[in-house]
Structure formats: structure tokens, C-alpha cells
PDB file of N, CA and C in Angstrom:
ATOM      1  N   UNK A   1     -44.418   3.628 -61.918  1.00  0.00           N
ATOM      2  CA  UNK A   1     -43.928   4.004 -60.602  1.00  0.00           C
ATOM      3  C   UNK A   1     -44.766   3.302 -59.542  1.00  0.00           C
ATOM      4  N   UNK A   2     -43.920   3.031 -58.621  1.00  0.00           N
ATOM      5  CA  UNK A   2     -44.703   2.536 -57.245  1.00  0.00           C
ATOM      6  C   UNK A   2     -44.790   2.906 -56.436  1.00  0.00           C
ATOM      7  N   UNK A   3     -46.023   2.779 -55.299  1.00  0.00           N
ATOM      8  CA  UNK A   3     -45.673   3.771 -53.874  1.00  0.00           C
ATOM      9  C   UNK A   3     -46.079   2.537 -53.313  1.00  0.00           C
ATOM     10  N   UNK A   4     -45.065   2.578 -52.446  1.00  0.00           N
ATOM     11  CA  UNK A   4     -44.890   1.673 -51.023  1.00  0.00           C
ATOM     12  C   UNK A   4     -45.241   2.347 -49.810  1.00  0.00           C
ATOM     13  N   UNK A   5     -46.261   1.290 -48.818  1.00  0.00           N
ATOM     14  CA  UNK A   5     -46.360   1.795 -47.342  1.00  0.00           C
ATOM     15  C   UNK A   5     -44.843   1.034 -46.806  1.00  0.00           C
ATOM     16  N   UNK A   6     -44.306   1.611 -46.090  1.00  0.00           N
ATOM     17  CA  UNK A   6     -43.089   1.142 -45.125  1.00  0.00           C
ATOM     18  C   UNK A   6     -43.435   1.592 -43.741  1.00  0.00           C
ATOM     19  N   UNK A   7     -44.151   0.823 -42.634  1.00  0.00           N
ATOM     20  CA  UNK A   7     -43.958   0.890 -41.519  1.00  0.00           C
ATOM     21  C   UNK A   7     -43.004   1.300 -40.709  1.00  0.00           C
ATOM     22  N   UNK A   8     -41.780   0.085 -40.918  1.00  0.00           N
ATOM     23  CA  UNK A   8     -40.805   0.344 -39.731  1.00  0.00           C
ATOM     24  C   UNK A   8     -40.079   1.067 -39.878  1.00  0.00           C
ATOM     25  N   UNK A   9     -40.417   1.959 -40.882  1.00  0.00           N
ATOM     26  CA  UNK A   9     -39.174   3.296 -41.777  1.00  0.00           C
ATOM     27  C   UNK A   9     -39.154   4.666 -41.020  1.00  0.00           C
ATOM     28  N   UNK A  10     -38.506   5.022 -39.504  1.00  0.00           N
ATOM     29  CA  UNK A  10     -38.498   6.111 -39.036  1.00  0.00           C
ATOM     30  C   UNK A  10     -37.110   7.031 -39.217  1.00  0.00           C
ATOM     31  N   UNK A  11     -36.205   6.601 -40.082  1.00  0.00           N
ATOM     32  CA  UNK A  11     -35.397   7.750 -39.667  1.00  0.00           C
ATOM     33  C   UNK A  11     -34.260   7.480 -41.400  1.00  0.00           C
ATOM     34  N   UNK A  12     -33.062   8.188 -41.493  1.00  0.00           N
ATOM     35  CA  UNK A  12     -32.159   9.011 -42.124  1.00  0.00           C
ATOM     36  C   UNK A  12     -31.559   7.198 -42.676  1.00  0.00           C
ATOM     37  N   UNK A  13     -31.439   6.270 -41.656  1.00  0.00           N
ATOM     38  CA  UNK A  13     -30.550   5.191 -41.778  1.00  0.00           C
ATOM     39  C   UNK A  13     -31.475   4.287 -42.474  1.00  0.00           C
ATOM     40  N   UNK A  14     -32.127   4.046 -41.638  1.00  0.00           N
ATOM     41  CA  UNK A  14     -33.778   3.366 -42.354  1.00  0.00           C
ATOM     42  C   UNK A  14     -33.809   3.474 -43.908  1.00  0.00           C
ATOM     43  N   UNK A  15     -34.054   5.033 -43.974  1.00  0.00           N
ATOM     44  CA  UNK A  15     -33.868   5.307 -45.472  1.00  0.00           C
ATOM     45  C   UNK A  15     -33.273   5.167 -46.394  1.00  0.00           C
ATOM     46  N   UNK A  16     -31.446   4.880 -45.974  1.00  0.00           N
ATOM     47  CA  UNK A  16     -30.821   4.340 -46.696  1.00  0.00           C
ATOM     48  C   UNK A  16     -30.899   3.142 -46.896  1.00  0.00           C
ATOM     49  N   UNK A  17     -31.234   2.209 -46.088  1.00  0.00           N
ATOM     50  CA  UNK A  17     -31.484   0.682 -45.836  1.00  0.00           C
ATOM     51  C   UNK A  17     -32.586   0.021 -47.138  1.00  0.00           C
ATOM     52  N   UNK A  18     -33.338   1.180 -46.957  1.00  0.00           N
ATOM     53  CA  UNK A  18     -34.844   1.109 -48.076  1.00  0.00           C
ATOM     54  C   UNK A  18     -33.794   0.844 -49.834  1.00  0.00           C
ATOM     55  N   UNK A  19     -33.246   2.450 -49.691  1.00  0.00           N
ATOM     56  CA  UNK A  19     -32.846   2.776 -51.227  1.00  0.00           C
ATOM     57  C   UNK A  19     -31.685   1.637 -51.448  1.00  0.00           C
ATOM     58  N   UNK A  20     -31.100   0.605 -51.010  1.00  0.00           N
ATOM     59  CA  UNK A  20     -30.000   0.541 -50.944  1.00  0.00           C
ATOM     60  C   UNK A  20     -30.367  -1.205 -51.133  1.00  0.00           C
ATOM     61  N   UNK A  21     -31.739  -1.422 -50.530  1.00  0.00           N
ATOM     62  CA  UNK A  21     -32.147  -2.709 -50.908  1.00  0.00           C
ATOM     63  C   UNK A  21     -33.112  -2.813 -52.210  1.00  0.00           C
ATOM     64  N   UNK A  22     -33.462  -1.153 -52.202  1.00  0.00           N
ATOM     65  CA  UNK A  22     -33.999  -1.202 -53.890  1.00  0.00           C
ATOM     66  C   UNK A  22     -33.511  -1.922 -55.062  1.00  0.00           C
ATOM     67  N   UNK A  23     -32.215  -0.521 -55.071  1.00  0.00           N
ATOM     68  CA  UNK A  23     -31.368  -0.652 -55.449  1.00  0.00           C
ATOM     69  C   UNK A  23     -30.276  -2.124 -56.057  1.00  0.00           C
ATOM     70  N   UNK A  24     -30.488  -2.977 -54.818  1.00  0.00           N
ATOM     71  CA  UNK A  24     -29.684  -3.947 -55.022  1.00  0.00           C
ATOM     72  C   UNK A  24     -30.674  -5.397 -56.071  1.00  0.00           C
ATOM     73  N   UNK A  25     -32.129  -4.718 -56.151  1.00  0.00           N
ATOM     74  CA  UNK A  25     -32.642  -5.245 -57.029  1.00  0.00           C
ATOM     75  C   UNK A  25     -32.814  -4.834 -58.726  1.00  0.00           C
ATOM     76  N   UNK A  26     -32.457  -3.764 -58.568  1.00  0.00           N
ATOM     77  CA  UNK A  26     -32.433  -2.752 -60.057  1.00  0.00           C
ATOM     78  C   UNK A  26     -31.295  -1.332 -59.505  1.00  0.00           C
ATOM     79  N   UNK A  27     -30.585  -1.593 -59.763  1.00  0.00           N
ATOM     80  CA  UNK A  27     -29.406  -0.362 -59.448  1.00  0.00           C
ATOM     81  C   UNK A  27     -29.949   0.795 -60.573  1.00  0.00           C
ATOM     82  N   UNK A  28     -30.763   0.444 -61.613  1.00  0.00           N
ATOM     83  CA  UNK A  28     -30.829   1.961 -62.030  1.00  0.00           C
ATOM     84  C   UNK A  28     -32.466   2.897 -61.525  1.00  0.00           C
ATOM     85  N   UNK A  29     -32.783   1.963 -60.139  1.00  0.00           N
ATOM     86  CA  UNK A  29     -34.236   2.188 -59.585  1.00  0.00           C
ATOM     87  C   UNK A  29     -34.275   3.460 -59.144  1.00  0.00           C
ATOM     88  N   UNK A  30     -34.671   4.235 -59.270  1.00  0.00           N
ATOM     89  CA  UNK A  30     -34.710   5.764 -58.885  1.00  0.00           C
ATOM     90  C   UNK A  30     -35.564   5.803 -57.707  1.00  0.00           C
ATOM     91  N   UNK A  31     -35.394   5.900 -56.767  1.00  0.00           N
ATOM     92  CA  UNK A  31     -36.043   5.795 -55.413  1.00  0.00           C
ATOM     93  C   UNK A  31     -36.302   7.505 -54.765  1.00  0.00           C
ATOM     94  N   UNK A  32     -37.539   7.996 -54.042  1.00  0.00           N
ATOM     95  CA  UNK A  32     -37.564   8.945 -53.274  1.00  0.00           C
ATOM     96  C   UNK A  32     -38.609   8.312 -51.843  1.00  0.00           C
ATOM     97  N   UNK A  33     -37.813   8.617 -50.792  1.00  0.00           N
ATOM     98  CA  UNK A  33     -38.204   8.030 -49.501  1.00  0.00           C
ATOM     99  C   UNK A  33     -39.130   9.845 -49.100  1.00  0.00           C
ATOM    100  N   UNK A  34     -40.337   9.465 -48.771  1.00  0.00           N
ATOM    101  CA  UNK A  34     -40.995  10.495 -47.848  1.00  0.00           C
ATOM    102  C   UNK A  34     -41.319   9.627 -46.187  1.00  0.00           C
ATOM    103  N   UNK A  35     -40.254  10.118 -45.901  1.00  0.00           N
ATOM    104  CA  UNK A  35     -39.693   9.481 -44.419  1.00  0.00           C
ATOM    105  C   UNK A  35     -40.861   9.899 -43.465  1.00  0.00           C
ATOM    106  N   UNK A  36     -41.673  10.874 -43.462  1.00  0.00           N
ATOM    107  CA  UNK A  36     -42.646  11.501 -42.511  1.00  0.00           C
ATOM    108  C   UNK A  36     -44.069  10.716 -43.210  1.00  0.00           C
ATOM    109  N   UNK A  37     -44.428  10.689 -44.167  1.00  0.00           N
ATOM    110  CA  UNK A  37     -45.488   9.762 -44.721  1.00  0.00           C
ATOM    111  C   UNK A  37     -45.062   7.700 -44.416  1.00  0.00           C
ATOM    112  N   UNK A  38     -43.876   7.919 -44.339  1.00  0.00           N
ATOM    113  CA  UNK A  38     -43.329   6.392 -44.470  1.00  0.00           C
ATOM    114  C   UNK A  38     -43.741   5.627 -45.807  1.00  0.00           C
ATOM    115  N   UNK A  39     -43.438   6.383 -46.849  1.00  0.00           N
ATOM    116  CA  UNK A  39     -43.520   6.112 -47.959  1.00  0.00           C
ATOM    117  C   UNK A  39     -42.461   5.992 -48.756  1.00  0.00           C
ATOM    118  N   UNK A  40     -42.080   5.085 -49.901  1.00  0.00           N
ATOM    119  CA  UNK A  40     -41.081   5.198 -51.098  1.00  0.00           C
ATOM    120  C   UNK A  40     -41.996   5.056 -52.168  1.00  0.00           C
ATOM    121  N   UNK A  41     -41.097   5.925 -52.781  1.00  0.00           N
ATOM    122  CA  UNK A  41     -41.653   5.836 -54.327  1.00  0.00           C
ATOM    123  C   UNK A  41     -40.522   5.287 -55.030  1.00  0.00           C
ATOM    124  N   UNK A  42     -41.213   4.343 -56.098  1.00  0.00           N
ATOM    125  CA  UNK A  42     -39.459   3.680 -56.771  1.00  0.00           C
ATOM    126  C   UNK A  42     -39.927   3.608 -58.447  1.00  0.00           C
ATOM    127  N   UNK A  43     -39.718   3.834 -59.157  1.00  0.00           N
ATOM    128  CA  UNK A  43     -39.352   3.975 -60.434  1.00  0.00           C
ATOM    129  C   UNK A  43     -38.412   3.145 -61.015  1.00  0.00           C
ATOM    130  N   UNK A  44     -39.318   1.959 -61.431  1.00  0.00           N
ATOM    131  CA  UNK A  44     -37.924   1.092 -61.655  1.00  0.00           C
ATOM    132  C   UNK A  44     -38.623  -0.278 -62.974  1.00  0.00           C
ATOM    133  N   UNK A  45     -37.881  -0.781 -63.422  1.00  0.00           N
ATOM    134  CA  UNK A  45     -38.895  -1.380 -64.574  1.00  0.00           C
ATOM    135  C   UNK A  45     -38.620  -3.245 -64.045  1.00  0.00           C
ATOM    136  N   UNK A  46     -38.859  -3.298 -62.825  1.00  0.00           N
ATOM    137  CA  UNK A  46     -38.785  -4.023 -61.834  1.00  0.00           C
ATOM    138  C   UNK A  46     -40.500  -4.911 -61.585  1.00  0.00           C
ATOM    139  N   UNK A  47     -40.562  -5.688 -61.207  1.00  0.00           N
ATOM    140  CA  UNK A  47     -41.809  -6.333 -60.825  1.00  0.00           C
ATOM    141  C   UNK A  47     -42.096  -5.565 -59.088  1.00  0.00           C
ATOM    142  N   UNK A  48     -43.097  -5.232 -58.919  1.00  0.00           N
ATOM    143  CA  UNK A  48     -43.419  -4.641 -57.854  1.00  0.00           C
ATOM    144  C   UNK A  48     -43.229  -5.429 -56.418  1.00  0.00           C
ATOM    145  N   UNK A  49     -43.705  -7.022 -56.716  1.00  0.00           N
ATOM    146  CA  UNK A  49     -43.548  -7.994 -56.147  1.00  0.00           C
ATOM    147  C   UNK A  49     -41.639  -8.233 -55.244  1.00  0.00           C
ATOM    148  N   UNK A  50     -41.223  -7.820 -56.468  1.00  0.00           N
ATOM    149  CA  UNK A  50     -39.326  -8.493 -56.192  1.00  0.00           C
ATOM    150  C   UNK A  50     -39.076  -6.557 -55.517  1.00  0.00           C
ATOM    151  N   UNK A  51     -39.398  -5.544 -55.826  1.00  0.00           N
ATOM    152  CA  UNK A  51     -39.084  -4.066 -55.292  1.00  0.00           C
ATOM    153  C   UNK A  51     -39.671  -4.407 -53.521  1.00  0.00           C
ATOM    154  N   UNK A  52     -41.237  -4.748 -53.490  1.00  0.00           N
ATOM    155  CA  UNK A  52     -41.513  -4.787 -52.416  1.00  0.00           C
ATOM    156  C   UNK A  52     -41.025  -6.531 -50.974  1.00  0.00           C
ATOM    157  N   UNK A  53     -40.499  -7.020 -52.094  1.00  0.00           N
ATOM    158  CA  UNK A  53     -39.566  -7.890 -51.178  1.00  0.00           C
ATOM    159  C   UNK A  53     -38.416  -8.215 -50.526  1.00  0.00           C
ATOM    160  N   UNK A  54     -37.749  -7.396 -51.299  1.00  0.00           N
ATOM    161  CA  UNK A  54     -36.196  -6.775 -50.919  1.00  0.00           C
ATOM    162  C   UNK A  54     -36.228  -5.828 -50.053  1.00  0.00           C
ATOM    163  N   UNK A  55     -37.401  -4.851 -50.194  1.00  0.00           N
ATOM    164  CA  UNK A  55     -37.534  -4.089 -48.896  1.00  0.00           C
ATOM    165  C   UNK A  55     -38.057  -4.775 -47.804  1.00  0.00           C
ATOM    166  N   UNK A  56     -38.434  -5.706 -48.170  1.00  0.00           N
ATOM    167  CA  UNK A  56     -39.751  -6.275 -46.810  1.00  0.00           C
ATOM    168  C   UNK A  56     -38.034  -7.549 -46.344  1.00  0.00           C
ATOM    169  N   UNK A  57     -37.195  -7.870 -47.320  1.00  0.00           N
ATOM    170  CA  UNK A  57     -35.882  -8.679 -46.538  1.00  0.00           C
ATOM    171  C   UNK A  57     -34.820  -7.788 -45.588  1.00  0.00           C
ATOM    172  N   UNK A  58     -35.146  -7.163 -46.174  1.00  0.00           N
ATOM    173  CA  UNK A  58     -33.830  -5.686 -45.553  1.00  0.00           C
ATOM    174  C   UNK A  58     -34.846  -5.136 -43.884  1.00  0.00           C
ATOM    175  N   UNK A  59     -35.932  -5.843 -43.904  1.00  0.00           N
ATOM    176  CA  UNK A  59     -36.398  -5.751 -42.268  1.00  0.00           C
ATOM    177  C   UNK A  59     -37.599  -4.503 -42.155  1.00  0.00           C
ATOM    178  N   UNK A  60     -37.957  -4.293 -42.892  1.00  0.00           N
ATOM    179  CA  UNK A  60     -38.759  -3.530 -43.476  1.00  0.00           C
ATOM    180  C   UNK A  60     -40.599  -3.795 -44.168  1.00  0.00           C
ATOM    181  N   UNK A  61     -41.365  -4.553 -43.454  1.00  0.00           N
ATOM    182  CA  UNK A  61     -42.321  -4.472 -44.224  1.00  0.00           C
ATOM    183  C   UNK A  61     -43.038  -3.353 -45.086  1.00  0.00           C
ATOM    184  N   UNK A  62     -42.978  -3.834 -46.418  1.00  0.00           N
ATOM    185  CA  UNK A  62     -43.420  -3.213 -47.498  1.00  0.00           C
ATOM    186  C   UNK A  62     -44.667  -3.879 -48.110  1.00  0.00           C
ATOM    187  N   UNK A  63     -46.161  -2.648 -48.274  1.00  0.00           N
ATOM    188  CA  UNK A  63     -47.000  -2.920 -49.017  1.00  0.00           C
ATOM    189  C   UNK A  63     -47.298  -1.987 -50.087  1.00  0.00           C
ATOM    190  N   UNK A  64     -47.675  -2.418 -50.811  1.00  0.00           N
ATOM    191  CA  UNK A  64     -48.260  -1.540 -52.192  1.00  0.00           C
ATOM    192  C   UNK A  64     -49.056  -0.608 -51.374  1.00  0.00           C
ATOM    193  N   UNK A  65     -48.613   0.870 -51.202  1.00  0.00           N
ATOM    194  CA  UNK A  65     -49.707   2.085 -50.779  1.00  0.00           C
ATOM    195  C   UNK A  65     -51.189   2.340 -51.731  1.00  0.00           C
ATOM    196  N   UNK A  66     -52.444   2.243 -50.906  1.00  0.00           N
ATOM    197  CA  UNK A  66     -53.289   3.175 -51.363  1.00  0.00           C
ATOM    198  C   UNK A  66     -53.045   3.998 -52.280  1.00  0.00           C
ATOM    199  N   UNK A  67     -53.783   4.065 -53.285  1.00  0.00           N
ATOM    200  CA  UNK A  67     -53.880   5.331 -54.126  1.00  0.00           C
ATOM    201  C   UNK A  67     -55.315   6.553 -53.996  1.00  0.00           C
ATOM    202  N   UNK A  68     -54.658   7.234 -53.627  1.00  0.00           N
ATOM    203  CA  UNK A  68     -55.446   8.649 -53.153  1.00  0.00           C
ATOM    204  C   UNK A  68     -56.179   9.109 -54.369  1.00  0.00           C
TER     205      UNK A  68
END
């Protein structure tokens, strides 16, 4: 699993924009957006690299989040 920082990710549409460009890299990517952290988590057997670039094309910079 991955956690992504997403900056420009403030709202409901955003979020779909995120899952939807996941998605269009691994359709069986299981995505959960924590929209108030500006975080996704994606579950996907995907290279982290191609998950966090499709989000970062869809207008979205995406980095690999900190781990707490």
C-alpha cells in the first residue's frame, strides 16, 4: 500500500479526479482519499512511481507521504 501527500486535493471533485486517474492506471487499484489530511491511500500492485504520476498528470502533485 501507498500513502500519497496530494497538495492541490481540496474538495469532493478533486477526489474523484485522484481515484479516477488511479484508477486509469490499475482499474483494480483500491483507492481511499482522506480529503482533510490530503492524503490517498492506493492499494494497487502498481509501481508507486506510474500511481504517483498519473496523479501528479491529472493536475495534482503527488509525493510519497511520510511515514509516521
Amino acid at each position: 500500500m501507498y500513502t500519497l501527500k496530494v497538495e492541490k486535493m481540496s474538495c469532493g471533485g478533486c477526489a474523484a479526479r485522484v481515484t479516477r486517474a488511479v484508477q486509469a492506471v490499475d482499474p483494480r487499484a483500491k483507492v481511499e482519499v482522506l480529503l482533510k489530511d490530503r492524503l490517498v491511500q492506493v492499494e494497487s500492485a502498481e509501481a508507486l512511481d506510474a500511481i504517483a504520476g498519473a496523479i501528479t498528470s491529472a493536475g495534482y502533485p503527488a509525493t510519497q507521504a511520510t511515514q509516521i
